[in-house]
Protein backbone atom coordinates (compact mmCIF):
# COMPACT_ATOMS: atom_id res chain seq x y z
CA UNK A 1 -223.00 -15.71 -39.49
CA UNK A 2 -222.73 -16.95 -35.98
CA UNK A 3 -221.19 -13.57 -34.67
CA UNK A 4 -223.80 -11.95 -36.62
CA UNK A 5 -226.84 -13.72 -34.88
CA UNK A 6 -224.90 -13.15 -31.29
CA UNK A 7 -224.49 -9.22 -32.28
CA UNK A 8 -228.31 -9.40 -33.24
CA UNK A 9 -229.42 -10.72 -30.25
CA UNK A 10 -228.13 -8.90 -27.72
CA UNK A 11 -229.67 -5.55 -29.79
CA UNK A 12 -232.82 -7.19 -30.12
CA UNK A 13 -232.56 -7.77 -26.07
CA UNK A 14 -231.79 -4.36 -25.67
CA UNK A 15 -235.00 -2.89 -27.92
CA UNK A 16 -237.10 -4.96 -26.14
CA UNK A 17 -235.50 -4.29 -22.68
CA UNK A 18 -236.79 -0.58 -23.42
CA UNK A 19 -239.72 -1.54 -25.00
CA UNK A 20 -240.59 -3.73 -22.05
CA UNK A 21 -239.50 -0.89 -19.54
CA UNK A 22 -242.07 1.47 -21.60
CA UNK A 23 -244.72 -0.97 -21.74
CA UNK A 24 -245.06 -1.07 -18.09
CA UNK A 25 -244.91 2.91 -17.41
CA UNK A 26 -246.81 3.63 -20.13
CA UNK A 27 -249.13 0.29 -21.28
CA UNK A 28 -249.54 0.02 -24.69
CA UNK A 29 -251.48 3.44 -25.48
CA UNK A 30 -249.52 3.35 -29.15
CA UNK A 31 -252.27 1.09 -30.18
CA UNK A 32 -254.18 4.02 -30.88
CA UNK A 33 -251.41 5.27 -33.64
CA UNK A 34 -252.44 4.81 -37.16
CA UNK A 35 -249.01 3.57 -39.04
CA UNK A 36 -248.93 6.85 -40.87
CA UNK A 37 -248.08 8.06 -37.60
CA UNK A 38 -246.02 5.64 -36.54
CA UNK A 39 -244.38 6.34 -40.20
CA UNK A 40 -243.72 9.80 -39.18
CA UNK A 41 -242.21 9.23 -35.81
CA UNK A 42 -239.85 6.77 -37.46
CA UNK A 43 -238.93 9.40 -40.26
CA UNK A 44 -238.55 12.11 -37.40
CA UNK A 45 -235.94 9.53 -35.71
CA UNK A 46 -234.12 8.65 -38.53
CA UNK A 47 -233.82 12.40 -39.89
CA UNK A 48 -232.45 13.42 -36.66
CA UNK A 49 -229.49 11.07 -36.97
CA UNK A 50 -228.78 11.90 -40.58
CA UNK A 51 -228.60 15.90 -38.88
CA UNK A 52 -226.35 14.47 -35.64
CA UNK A 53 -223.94 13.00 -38.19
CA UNK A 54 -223.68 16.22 -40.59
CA UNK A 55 -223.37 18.56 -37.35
CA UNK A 56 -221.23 16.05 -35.27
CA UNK A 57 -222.97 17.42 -31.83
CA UNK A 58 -226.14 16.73 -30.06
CA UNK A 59 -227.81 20.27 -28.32
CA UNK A 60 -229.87 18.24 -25.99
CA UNK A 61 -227.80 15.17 -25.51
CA UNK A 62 -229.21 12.65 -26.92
CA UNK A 63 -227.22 10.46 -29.77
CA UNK A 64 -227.62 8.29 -31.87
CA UNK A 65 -228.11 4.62 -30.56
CA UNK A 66 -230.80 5.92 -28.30
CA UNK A 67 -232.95 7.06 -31.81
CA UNK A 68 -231.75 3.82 -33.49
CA UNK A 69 -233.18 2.08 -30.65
CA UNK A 70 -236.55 3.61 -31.18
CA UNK A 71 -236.15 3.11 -34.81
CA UNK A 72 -236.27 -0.60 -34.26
CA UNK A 73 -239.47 -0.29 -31.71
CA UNK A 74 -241.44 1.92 -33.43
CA UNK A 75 -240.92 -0.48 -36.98
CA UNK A 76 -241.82 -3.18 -35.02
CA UNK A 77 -245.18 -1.75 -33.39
CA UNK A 78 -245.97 -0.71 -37.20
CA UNK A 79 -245.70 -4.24 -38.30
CA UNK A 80 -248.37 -5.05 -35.07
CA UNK A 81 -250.55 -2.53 -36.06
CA UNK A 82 -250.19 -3.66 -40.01
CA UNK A 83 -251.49 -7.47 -38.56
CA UNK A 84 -253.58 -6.45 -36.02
CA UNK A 85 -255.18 -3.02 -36.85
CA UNK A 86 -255.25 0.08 -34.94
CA UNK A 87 -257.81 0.65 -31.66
CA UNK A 88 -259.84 3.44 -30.45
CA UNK A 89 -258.10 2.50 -27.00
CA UNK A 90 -255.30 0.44 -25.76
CA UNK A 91 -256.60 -3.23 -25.96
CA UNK A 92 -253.71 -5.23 -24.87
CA UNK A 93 -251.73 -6.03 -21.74
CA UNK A 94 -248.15 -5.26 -21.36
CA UNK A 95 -247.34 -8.66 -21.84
CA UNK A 96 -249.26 -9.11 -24.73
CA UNK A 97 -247.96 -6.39 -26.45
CA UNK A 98 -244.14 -7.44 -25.54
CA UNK A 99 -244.87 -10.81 -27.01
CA UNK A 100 -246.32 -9.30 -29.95
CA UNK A 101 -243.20 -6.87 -30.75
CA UNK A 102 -240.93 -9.77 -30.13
CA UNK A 103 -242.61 -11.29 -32.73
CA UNK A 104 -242.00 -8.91 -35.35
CA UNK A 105 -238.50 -8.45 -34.20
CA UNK A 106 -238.19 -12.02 -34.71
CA UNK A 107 -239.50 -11.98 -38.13
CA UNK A 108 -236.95 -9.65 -39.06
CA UNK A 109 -234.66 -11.55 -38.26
CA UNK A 110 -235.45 -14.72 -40.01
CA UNK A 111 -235.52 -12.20 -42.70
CA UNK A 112 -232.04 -10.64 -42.07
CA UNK A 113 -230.59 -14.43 -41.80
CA UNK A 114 -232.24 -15.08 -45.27
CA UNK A 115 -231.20 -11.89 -46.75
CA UNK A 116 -227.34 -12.55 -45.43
CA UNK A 117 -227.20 -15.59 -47.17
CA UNK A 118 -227.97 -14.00 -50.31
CA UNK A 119 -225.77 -10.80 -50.21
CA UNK A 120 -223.01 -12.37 -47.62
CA UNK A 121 -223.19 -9.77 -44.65
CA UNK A 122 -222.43 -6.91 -47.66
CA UNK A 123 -224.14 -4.45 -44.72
CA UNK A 124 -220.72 -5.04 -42.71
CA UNK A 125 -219.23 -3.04 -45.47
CA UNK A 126 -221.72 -0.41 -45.52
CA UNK A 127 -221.30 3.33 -43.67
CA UNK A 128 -223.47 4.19 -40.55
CA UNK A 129 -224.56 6.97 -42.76
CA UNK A 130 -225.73 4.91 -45.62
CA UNK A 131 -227.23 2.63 -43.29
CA UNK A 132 -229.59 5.70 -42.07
CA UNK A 133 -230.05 7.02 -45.51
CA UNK A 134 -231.69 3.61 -46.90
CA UNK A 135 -233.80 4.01 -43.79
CA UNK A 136 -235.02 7.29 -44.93
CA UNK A 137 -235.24 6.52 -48.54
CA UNK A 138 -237.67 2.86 -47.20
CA UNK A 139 -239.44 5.34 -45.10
CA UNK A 140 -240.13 7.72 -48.68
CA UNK A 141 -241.32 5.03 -50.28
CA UNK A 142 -243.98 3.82 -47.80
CA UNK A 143 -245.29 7.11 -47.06
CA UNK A 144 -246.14 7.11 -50.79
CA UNK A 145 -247.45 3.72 -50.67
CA UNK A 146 -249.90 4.98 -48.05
CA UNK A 147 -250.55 7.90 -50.37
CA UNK A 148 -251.71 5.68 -52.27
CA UNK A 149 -254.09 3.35 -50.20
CA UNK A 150 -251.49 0.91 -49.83
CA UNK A 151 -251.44 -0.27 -53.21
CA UNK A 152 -248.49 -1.01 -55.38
CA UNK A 153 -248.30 -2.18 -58.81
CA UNK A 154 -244.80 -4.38 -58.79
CA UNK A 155 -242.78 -3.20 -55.39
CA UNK A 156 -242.86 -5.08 -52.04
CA UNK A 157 -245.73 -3.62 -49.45
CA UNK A 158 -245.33 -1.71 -46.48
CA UNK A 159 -244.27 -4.59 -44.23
CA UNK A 160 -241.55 -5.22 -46.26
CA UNK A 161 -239.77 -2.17 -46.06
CA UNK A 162 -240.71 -1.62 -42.11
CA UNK A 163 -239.11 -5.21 -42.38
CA UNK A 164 -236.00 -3.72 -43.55
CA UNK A 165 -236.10 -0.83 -41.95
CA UNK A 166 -235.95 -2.52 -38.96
CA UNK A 167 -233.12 -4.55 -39.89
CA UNK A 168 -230.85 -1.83 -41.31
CA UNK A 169 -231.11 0.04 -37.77
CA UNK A 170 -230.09 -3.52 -35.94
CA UNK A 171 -227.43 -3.31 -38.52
CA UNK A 172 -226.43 -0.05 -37.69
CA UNK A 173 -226.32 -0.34 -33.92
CA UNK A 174 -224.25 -3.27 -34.58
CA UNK A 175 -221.91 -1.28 -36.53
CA UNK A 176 -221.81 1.32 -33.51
CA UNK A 177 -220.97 -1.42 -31.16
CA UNK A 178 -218.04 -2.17 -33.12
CA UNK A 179 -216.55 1.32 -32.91
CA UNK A 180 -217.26 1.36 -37.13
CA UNK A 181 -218.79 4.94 -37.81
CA UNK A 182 -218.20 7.03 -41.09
CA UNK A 183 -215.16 8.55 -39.17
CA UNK A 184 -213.42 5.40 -38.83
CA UNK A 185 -213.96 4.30 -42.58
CA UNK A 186 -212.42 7.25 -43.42
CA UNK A 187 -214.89 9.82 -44.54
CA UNK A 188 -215.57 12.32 -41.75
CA UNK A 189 -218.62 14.46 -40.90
CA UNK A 190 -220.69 15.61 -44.15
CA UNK A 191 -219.98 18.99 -44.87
């Protein structure tokens, strides 16, 4: 577990390294974003990868870490806007809104530390590609929790699964790092 809280970290410092980066050029006009939007720019990110890894090339250069990256950021601005509500205009300092995402990120991963306990790191075993398709299957299901209203009647809410979401992409860039992608276990490009 120690190697996985050391990998976790320094992707979390990355994120936020962007995040931070962004802040400052652009301030934090994404409070304005209702979380179906920010819903939608995470589904756009994830089903980008899922279409880098069937075609195996990128037409304007761009791969896959980079969308991972903004996977993670964009779940974790959700979760702020889930807590704190969404603005007519950007009501926080760049600061503000860096400690606020590092919150979140945080969160997660108390939550991936509790989680690995439980299932013993069974994500290390998992494909990049399965990784991104449980990102796209969490980001299903809360696009029809916020069809409708938000409510469920037994599953876990919205934060839970941008919870997740979140994690799985941490997961995945970790896997990346490691030189593991569905080549390497063996499986090749998807036809």
């Amino acid at each position: 577990m120690e190697k996985t809280l050391g990998q976790y970290a320094a992707v979390v410092e990355e994120c936020m390294g962007l995040f931070s980066k962004k802040a400052k050029d652009y301030g934090t006009a994404w409070r304005i974003l209702r979380v179906p939007s920010l819903t939608d720019q995470i589904f756009i990110k994830a089903q980008r990868i899922r279409t880098l890894q069937e075609v195996g090339e990128s037409k304007v250069g761009e791969g896959i870490r980079p969308e991972l990256i903004g996977i993670v950021n964009y779940a974790a601005m959700a979760l702020v806007q889930l807590e704190m509500g969404v603005v007519d205009s950007p009501d926080l300092t760049a600061k503000r809104a860096i400690d606020e995402v590092g919150s979140k990120l945080e969160q997660a991963r108390t939550l991936m530390q509790r989680k690995n306990h439980d299932y013993g790191e069974a994500w290390r075993s998992m494909r990049v590609s399965s990784l991104v398709d449980l990102i796209l299957m969490k980001l299903l299901r809360i696009k029809q929790i916020e069809d409708n209203a938000g409510k469920t009647l037994v599953s876990e809410g919205i934060d839970a699964n941008f919870l997740d979401i979140l994690n799985y992409a941490v997961f995945a860039m970790i896997q990346l790092d490691e030189g593991i992608d569905d080549a390497s276990k063996g499986i090749g490009h998807l036809p």
